[in-house]
Protein backbone atom coordinates (compact mmCIF):
# COMPACT_ATOMS: atom_id res chain seq x y z
CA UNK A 1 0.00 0.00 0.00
CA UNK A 2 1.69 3.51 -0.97
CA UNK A 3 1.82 6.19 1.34
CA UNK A 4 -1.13 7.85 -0.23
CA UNK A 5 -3.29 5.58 0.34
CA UNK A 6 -2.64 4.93 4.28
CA UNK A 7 -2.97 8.55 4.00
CA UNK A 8 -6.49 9.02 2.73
CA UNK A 9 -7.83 6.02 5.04
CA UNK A 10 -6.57 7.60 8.08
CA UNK A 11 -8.16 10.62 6.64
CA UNK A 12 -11.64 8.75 5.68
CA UNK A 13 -11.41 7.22 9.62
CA UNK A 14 -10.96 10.49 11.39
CA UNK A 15 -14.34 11.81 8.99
CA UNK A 16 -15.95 8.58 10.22
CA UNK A 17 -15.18 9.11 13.76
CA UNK A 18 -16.08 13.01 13.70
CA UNK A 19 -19.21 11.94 11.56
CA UNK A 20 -20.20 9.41 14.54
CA UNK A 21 -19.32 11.92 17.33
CA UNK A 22 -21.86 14.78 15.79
CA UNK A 23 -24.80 12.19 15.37
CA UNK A 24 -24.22 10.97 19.13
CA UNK A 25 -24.45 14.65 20.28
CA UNK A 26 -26.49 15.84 17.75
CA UNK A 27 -29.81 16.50 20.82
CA UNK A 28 -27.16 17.29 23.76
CA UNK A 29 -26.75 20.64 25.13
CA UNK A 30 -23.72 22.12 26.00
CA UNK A 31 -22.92 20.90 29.71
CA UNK A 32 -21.94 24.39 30.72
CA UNK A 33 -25.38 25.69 29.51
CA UNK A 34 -26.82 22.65 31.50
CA UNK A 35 -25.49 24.11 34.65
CA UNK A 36 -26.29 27.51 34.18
CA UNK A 37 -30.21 26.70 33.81
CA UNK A 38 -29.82 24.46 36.92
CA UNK A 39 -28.24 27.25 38.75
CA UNK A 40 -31.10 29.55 37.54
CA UNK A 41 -33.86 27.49 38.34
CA UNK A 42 -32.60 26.82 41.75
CA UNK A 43 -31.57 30.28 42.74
CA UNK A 44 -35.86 30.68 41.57
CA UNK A 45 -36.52 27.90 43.93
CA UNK A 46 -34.98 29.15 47.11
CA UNK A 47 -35.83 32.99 46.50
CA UNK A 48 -39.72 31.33 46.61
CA UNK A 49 -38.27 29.11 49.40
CA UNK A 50 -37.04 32.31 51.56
CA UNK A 51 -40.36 33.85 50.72
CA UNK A 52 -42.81 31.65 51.71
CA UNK A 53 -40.62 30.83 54.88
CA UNK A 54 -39.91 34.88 56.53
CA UNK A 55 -36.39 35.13 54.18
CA UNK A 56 -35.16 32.62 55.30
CA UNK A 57 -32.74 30.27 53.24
CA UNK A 58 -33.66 26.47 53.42
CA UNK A 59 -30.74 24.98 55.77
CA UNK A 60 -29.32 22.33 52.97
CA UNK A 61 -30.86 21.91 49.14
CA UNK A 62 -31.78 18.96 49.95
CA UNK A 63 -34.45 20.63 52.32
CA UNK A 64 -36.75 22.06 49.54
CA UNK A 65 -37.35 18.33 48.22
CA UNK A 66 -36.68 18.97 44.75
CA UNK A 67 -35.78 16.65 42.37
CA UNK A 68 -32.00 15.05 42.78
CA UNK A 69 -31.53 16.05 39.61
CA UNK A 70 -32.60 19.96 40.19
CA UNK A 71 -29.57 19.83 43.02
CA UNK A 72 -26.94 18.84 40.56
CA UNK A 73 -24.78 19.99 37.35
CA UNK A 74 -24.06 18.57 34.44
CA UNK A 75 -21.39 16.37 35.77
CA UNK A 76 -23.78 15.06 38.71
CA UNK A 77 -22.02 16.49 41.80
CA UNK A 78 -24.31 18.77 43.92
CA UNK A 79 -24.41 22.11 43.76
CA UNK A 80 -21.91 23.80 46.56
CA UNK A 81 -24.22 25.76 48.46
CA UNK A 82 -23.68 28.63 51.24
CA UNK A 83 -25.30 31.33 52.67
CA UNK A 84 -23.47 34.41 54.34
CA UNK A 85 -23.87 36.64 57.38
CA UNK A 86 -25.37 39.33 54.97
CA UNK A 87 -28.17 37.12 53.45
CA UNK A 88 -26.39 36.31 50.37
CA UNK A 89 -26.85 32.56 49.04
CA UNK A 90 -23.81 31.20 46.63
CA UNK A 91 -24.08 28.45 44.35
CA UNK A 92 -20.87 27.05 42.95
CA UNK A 93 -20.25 24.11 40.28
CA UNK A 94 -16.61 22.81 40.34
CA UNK A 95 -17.43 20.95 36.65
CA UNK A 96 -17.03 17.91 35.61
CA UNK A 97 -13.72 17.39 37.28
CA UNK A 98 -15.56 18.63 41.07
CA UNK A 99 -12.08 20.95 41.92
CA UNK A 100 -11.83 24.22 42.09
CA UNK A 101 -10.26 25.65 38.92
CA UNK A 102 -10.22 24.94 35.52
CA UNK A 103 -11.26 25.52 32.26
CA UNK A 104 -14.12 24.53 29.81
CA UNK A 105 -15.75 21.16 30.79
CA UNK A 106 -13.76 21.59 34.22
CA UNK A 107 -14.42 25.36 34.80
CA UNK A 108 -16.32 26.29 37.71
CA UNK A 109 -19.72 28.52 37.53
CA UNK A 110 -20.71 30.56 40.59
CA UNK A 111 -23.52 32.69 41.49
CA UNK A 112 -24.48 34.71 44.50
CA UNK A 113 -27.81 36.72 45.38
CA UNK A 114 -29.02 37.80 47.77
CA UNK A 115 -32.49 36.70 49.09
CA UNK A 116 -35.44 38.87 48.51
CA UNK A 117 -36.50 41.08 51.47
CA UNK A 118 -39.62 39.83 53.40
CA UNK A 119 -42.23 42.34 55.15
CA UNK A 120 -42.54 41.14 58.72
CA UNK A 121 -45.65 39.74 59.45
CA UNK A 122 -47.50 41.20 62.25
């Protein structure tokens, strides 16, 4: 076999591999967007959490009884979850790794808010 030819078949197999790779992904999202609507539709869950309990943050995630799922990123670790002297919840994803650091599929995504002020009930 001449050098062209090994050539254009390691050619045709990297197509064939790309080619397979596309059509296994082809419905996937991106993990990082993933984790960013998790992150969203959590932070939603414990601002209605803190409201319906005086502002208040729920103790652990696991305390609003959401899904498993709803607690987790892409990579299936839960959600790091803290809330500080001032009121302010953080949510952190370490990615798919789970350390801090990184980049792309191992990059961490953080968010903090605060919770949403409650009138005192007389």
């Amino acid at each position: 076999m001449t050098q062209e030819k090994k050539a254009l078949l390691v050619v045709a197999a990297c197509l064939v591999v790309i080619a397979f790779g596309f059509y296994r992904l082809r419905d996937r999202e991106a993990p990082a967007v993933v984790t960013r609507e998790r992150i969203r539709a959590l932070q939603e869950s414990i601002e209605n959490w803190a409201s319906e309990h005086g502002g208040k943050a729920p103790e652990t995630l696991e305390a609003m009884g959401l899904d498993d799922e709803a607690i987790r990123d892409h990579a299936g670790n839960v959600f790091e979850y803290t809330v500080g002297e001032d009121g302010t919840v953080t949510l952190v994803s370490y990615g798919a790794d789970g350390k801090p650091g990184g980049h792309m599929f191992h990059a961490d995504t953080e968010v903090s808010f605060p919770l949403p002020e409650t009138e005192p009930k007389p």
